[in-house]
Every structure is written in structure tokens, then in C-alpha cells.
Protein backbone atom coordinates (compact mmCIF):
# COMPACT_ATOMS: atom_id res chain seq x y z
CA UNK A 1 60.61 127.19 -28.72
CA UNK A 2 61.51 130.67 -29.34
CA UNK A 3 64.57 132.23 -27.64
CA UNK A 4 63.10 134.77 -26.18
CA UNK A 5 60.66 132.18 -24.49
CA UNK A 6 63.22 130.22 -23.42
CA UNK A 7 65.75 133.58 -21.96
CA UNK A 8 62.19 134.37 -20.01
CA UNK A 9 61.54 131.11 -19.05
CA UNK A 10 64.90 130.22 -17.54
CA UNK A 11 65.00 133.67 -15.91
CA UNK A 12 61.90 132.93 -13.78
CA UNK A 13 63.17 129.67 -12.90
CA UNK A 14 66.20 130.86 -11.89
CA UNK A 15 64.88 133.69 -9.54
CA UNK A 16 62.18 131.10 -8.25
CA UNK A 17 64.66 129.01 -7.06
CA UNK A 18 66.30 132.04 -5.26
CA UNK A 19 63.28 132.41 -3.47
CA UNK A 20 61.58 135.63 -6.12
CA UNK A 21 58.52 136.11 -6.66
CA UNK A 22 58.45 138.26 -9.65
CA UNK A 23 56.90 139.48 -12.72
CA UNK A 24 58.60 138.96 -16.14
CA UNK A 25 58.17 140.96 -18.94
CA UNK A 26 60.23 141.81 -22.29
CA UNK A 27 60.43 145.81 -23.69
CA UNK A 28 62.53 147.32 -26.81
CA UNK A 29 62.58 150.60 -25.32
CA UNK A 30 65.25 151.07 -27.88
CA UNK A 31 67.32 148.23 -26.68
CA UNK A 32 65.91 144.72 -26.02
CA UNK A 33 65.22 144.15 -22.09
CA UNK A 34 64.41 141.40 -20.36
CA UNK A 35 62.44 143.16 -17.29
CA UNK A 36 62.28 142.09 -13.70
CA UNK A 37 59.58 143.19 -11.49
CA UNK A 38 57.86 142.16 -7.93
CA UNK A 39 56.57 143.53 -5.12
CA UNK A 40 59.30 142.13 -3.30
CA UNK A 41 62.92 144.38 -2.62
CA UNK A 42 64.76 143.22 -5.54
CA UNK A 43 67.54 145.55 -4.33
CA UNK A 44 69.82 142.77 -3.18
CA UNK A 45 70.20 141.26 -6.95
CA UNK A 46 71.04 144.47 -8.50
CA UNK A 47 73.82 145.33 -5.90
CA UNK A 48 75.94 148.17 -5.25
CA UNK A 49 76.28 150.01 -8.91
CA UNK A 50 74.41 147.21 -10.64
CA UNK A 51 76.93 144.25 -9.96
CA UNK A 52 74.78 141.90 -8.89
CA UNK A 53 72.62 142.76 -11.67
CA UNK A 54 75.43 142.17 -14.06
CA UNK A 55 76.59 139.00 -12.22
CA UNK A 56 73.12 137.60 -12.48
CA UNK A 57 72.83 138.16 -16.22
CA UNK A 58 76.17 136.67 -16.93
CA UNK A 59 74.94 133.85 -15.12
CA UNK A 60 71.59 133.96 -17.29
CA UNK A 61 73.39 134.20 -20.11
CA UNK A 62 75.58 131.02 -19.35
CA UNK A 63 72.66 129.17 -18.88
CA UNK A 64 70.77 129.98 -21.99
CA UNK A 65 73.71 129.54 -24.16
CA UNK A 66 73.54 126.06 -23.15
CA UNK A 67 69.89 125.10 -23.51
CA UNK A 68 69.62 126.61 -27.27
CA UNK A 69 72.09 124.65 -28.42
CA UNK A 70 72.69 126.08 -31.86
CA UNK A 71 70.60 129.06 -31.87
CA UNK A 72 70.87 132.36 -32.11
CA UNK A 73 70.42 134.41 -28.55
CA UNK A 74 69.06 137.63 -29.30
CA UNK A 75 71.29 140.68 -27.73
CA UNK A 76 69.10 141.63 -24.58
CA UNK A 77 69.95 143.54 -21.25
CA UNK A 78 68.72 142.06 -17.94
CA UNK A 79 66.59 144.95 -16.29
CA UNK A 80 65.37 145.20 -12.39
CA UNK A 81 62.86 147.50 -11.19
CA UNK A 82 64.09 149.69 -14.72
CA UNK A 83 67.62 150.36 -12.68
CA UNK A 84 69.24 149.65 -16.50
CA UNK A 85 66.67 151.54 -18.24
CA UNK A 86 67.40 154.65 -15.85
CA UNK A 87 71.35 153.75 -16.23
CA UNK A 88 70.98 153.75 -19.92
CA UNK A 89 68.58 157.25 -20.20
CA UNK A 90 71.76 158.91 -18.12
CA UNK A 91 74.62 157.22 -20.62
CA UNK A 92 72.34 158.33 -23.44
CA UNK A 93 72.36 162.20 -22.00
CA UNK A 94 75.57 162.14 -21.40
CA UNK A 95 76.51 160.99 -25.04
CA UNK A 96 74.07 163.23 -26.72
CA UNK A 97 75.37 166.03 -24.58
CA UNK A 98 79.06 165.05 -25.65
CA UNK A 99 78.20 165.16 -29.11
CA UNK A 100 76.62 168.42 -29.14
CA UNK A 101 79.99 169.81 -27.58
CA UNK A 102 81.77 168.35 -29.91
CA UNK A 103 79.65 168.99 -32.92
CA UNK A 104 79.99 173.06 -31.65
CA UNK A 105 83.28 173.04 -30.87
CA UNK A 106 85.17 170.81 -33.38
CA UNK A 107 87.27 168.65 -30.87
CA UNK A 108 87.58 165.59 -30.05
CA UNK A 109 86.25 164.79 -26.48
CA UNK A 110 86.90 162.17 -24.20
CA UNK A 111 84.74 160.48 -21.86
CA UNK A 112 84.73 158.67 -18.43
CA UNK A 113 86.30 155.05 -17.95
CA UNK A 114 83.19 152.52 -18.76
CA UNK A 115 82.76 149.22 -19.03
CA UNK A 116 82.76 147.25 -22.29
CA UNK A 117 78.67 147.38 -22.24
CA UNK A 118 78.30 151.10 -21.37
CA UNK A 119 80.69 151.63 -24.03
CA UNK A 120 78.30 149.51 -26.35
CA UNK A 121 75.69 151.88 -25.46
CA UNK A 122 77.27 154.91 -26.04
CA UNK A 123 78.67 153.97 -29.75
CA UNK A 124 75.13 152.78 -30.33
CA UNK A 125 73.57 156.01 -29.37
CA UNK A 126 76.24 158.32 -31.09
CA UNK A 127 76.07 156.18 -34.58
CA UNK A 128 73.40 158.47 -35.41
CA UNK A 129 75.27 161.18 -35.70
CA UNK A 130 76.46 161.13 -39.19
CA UNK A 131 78.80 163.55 -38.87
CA UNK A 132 80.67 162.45 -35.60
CA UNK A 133 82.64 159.05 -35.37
CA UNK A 134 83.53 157.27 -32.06
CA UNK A 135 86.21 154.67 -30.54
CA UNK A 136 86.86 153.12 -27.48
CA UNK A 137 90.96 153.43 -26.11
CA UNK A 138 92.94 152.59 -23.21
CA UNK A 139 92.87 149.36 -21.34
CA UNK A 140 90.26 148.38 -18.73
CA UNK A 141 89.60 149.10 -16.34
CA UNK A 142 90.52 152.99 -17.86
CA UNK A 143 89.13 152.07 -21.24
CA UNK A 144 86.74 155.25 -22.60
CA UNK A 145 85.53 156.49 -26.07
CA UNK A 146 86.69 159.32 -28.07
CA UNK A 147 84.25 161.55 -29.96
CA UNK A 148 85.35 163.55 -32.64
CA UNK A 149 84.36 165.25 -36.13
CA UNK A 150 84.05 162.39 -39.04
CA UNK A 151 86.94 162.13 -41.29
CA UNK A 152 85.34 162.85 -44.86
């Protein structure tokens, strides 16, 4: 069985157990998402700022590891009701708008604390910028990333 069968499979299990009723669906919108959606409030597993909704794909993630036993699991992001797809539009305005700043003005800018997978996000979107280069420094939870000019 394919891992993304199995990731969706365990997923619905999961939530059915919970008590879900839900729809299940994967997009690559550009980043692979596993998406959640019911006519049900799904508010209470995403949580205050998405904790929940990190909590439950740790758990997820746990769980998968497990039953592929030796495969590969694909890099995905556990999406409800598109809260992570609206999460990751903002991170991806707010890094394009960094870079044009930075890209005008010449300096290095630095950005807000963020976790280690906003980070992720950010370095992913700004690697198309040829010219700029990126890092993340500091400790968590003040950790942040640095945009600035590429060295040549």
C-alpha cells in the first residue's frame, strides 16, 4: 500500500474514533496537505493558534511512522477546514514582502520568532529568490530567519 493511502487511511481512523465525521482529501497546493473537512465544528482539534492541530499531526505522524515500517513518509502538513493553507498564504506574504524590502534596500532583515515549521516555510518560499539567501538564528522559542543579499 502506498503511503499516502496509508497517512489517509490512519487519519480517518483516528478522527473516527474521536467521534469525526469527516471528509479526507490530499492537495499540493504547493506543499503536500493532508486535508480535513466535515460539516461538523472541527474547531476544537485545531485549537487556539493551531496547537491542537499540530498536536494531532505529531500524533499522526507517530502512528504512521510505525505502520510503514521501512518506508519512506512523504513530507505532508495536516490541514483543517484550510486553517494551514490560510496560515501558510500569510507566512508566504510576509516572506515575499521581506524579500522585496530587502532586495530594495540592501539589508539584511530580520523576522518574527517562528517555529521550526514556519521557518521551513519561509526558507522554502524565499529559495527562489536567487539573489537573496536565508538562515534561521537564536534559540527557541526566539529562533527567526535572517534575509539578506547573496554573497557572490
Amino acid at each position: 500500500m502506498e503511503p499516502q493511502q496509508i497517512i489517509l487511511e490512519v487519519t480517518q481512523e483516528l478522527l473516527s474514533r474521536a467521534g469525526f465525521a469527516v471528509e479526507i482529501t490530499w492537495a499540493e497546493d504547493p506543499l503536500l496537505r493532508l486535508c480535513i473537512s466535515s460539516s461538523d465544528n472541527l474547531t476544537p482539534l485545531i485549537g487556539t493558534t493551531g496547537q491542537h492541530l499540530q498536536s494531532l499531526e505529531h500524533l499522526l505522524r507517530l502512528v504512521v511512522v510505525h505502520r510503514l515500517s521501512g518506508c519512506t513518509m512523504p513530507d505532508f502538513f495536516l490541514d483543517i477546514s484550510d486553517y494551514r493553507k490560510a496560515h501558510f498564504n500569510h507566512l508566504w506574504l510576509l516572506a515575499d514582502a521581506a524579500a522585496q524590502r530587502v532586495l530594495v534596500s540592501g539589508h539584511a532583515e530580520a523576522l518574527v520568532p517562528m517555529n521550526a515549521q514556519e521557518r521551513k516555510i519561509i526558507h522554502t518560499k524565499l529559495s527562489s529568490y536567487v539573489s537573496l539567501e536565508t538562515r534561521s538564528v537564536g534559540i527557541e522559542p526566539n529562533r527567526r530567519i535572517i534575509i539578506k543579499a547573496a554573497s557572490l
